[in-house]
Protein backbone atom coordinates (compact mmCIF):
# COMPACT_ATOMS: atom_id res chain seq x y z
CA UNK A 1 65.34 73.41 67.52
CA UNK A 2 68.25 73.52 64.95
CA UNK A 3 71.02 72.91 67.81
CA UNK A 4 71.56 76.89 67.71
CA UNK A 5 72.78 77.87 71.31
CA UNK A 6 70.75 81.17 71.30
CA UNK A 7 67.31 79.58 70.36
CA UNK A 8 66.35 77.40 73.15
CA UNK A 9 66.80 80.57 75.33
CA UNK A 10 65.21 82.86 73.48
CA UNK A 11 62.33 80.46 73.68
CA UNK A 12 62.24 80.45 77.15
CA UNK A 13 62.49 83.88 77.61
CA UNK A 14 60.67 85.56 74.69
CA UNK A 15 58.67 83.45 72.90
CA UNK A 16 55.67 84.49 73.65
CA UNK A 17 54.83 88.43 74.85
CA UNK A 18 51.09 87.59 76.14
CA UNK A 19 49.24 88.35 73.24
CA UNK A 20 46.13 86.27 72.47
CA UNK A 21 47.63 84.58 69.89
CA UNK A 22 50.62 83.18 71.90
CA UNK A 23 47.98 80.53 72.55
CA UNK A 24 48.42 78.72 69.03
CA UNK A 25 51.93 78.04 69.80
CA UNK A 26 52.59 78.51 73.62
CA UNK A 27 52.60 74.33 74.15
CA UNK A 28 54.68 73.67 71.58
CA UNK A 29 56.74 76.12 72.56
CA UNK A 30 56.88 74.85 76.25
CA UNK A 31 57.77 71.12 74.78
CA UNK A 32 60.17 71.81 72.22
CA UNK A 33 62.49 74.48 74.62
CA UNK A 34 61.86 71.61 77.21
CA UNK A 35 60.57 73.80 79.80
CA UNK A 36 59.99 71.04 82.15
CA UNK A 37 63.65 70.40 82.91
CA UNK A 38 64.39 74.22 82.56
CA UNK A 39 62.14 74.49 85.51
CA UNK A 40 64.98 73.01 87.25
CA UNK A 41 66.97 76.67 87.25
CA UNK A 42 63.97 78.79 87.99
CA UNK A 43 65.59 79.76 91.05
CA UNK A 44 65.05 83.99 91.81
CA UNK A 45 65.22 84.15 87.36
CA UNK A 46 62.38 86.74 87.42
CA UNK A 47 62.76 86.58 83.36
CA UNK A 48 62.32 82.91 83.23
CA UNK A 49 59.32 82.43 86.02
CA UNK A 50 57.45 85.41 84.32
CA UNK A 51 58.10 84.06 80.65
CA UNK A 52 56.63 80.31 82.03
CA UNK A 53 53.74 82.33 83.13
CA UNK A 54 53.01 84.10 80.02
CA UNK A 55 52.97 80.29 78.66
CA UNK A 56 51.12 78.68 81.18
CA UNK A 57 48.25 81.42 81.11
CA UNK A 58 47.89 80.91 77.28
CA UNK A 59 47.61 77.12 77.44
CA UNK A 60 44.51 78.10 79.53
CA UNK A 61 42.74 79.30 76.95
CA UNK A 62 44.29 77.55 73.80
CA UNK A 63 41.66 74.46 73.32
CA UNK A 64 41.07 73.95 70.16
CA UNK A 65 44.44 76.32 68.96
CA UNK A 66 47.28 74.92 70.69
CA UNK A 67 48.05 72.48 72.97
CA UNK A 68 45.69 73.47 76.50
CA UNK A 69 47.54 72.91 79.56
CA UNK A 70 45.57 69.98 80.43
CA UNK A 71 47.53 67.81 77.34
CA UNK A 72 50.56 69.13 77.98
CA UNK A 73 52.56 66.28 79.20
CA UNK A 74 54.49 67.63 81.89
CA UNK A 75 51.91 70.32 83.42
CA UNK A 76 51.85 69.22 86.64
CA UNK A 77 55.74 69.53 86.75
CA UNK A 78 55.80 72.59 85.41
CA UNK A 79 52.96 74.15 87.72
CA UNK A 80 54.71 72.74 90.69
CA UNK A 81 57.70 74.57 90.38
CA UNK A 82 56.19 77.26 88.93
CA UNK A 83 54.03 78.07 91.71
CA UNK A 84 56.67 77.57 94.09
CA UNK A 85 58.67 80.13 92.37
CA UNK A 86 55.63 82.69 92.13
CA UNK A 87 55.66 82.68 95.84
CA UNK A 88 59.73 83.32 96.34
CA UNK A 89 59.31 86.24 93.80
CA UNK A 90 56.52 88.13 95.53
CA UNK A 91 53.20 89.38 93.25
CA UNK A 92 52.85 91.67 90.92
CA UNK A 93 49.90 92.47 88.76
CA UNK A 94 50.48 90.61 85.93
CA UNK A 95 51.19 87.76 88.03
CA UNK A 96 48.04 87.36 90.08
CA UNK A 97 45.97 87.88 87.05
CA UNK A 98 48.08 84.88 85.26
CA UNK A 99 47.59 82.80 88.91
CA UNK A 100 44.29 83.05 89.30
CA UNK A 101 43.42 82.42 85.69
CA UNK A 102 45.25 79.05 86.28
CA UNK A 103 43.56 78.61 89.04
CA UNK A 104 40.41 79.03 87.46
CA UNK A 105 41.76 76.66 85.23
CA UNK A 106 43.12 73.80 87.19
CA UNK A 107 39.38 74.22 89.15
CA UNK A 108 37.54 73.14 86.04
CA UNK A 109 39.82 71.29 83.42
CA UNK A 110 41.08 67.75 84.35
CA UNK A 111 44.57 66.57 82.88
CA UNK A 112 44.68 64.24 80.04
CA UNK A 113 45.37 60.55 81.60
CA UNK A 114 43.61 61.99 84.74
CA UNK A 115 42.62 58.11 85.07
CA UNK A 116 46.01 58.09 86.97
CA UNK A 117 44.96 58.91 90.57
CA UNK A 118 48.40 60.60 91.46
CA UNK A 119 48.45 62.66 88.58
CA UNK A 120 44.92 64.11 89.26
CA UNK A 121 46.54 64.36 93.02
CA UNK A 122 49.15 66.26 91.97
CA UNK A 123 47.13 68.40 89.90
CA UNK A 124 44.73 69.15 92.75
CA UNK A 125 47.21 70.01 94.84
CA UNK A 126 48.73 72.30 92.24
CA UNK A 127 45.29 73.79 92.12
CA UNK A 128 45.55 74.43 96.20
CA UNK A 129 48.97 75.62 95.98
CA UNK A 130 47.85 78.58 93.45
CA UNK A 131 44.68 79.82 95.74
CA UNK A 132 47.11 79.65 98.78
CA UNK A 133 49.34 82.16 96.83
CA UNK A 134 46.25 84.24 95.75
CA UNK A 135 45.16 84.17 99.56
CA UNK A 136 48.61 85.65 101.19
CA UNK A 137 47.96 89.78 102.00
CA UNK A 138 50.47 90.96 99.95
CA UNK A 139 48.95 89.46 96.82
CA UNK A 140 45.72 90.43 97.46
CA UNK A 141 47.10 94.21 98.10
CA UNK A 142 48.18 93.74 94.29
CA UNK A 143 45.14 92.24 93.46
CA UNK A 144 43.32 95.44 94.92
CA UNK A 145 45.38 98.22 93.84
CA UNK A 146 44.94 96.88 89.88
CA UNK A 147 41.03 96.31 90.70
CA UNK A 148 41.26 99.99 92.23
CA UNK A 149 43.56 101.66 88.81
CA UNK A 150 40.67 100.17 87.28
CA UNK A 151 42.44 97.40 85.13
CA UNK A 152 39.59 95.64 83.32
CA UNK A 153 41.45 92.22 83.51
CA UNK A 154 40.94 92.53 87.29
CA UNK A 155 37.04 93.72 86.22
CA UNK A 156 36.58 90.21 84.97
CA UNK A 157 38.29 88.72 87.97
CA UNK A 158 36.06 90.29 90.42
CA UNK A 159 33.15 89.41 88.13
CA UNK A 160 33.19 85.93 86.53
CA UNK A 161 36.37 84.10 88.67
CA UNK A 162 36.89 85.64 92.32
CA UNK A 163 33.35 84.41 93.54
CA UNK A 164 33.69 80.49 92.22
CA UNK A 165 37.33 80.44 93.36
CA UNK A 166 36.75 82.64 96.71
CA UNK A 167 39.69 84.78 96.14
CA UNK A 168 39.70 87.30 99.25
CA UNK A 169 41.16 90.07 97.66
CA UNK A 170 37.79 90.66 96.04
CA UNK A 171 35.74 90.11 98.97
CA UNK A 172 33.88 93.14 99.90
CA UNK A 173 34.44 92.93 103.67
CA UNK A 174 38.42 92.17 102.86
CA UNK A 175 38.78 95.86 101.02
CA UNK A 176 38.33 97.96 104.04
CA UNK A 177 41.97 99.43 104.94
CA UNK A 178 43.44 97.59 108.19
CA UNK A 179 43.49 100.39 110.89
CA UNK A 180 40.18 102.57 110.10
CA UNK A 181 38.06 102.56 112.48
CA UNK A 182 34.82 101.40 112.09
CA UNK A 183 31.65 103.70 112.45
CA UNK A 184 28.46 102.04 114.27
């Protein structure tokens, strides 16, 4: 950063817009605006969280572009609070997609210096923290309505990531509305 006052929050807010691409430059992005300590002020900054997940989700699928989530040196503090945050904010679409595609990723990629057995801990338990979020009702609802307005991002979910990660709100037996009654 030039010591501008405007850029470093213009990185954090707008950087990236969730275009594929944002994945070449989404970690570098994340490290140079120092989004670990900004993390600090997430707080009920709906701009901020949403931004960080625009970021995360493209270091999810930036190996071999950018820097992937699992060599970004502070990931795990990052997820933590972003995850936490996710949960004070409530769902909307864009967000469980982005949650569950972390998810997805935290389920199959292992964190550079995972050697460290609190840092694959904490990374774990990151994982947990996301599917707990994807399992409360009123995520799934969201989850349902965008699989429903046939979204084709929540197409794939249902298809490739839903049944290894078990996410209820794709479950066939989970869709049927709360008070019908059933027919024998």
């Amino acid at each position: 950063m030039d010591g501008h006052p405007v850029v470093r929050p213009w990185l954090l807010r707008r950087a990236a817009d969730g275009d594929f691409l944002n994945g070449y430059f989404a970690g570098q992005v994340a490290q140079v605006a120092e989004l670990h300590e900004a993390v600090a002020a997430f707080g009920d900054d709906a701009e901020l969280v949403d931004h960080t997940t625009r970021l995360l989700h493209a270091m999810t699928y930036c190996e071999g572009m950018g820097t992937p989530l699992r060599r970004y040196p502070h990931a795990v503090v990052v997820l933590e609070a972003h995850v936490r945050s996710l949960g004070n904010l409530g769902p909307t679409v864009e967000r469980y997609f982005a949650a569950a595609m972390i998810a997805q990723y935290l389920t199959t990629e292992t964190p550079v210096g995972s050697g460290d057995p609190g840092l694959r801990a904490r990374w774990e338990q990151g994982r947990t923290a996301y599917l707990a979020l994807l399992d409360k009702e009123d995520w799934c609802d969201s989850a349902r309505e965008a699989l429903a307005a046939e979204d084709g991002r929540f197409a794939l979910l249902a298809e490739s990531v839903a049944p290894g990660l078990r996410l209820r709100a794709f479950r066939p037996a989970d869709h049927q509305p709360r008070n019908s009654a059933r027919q024998e």
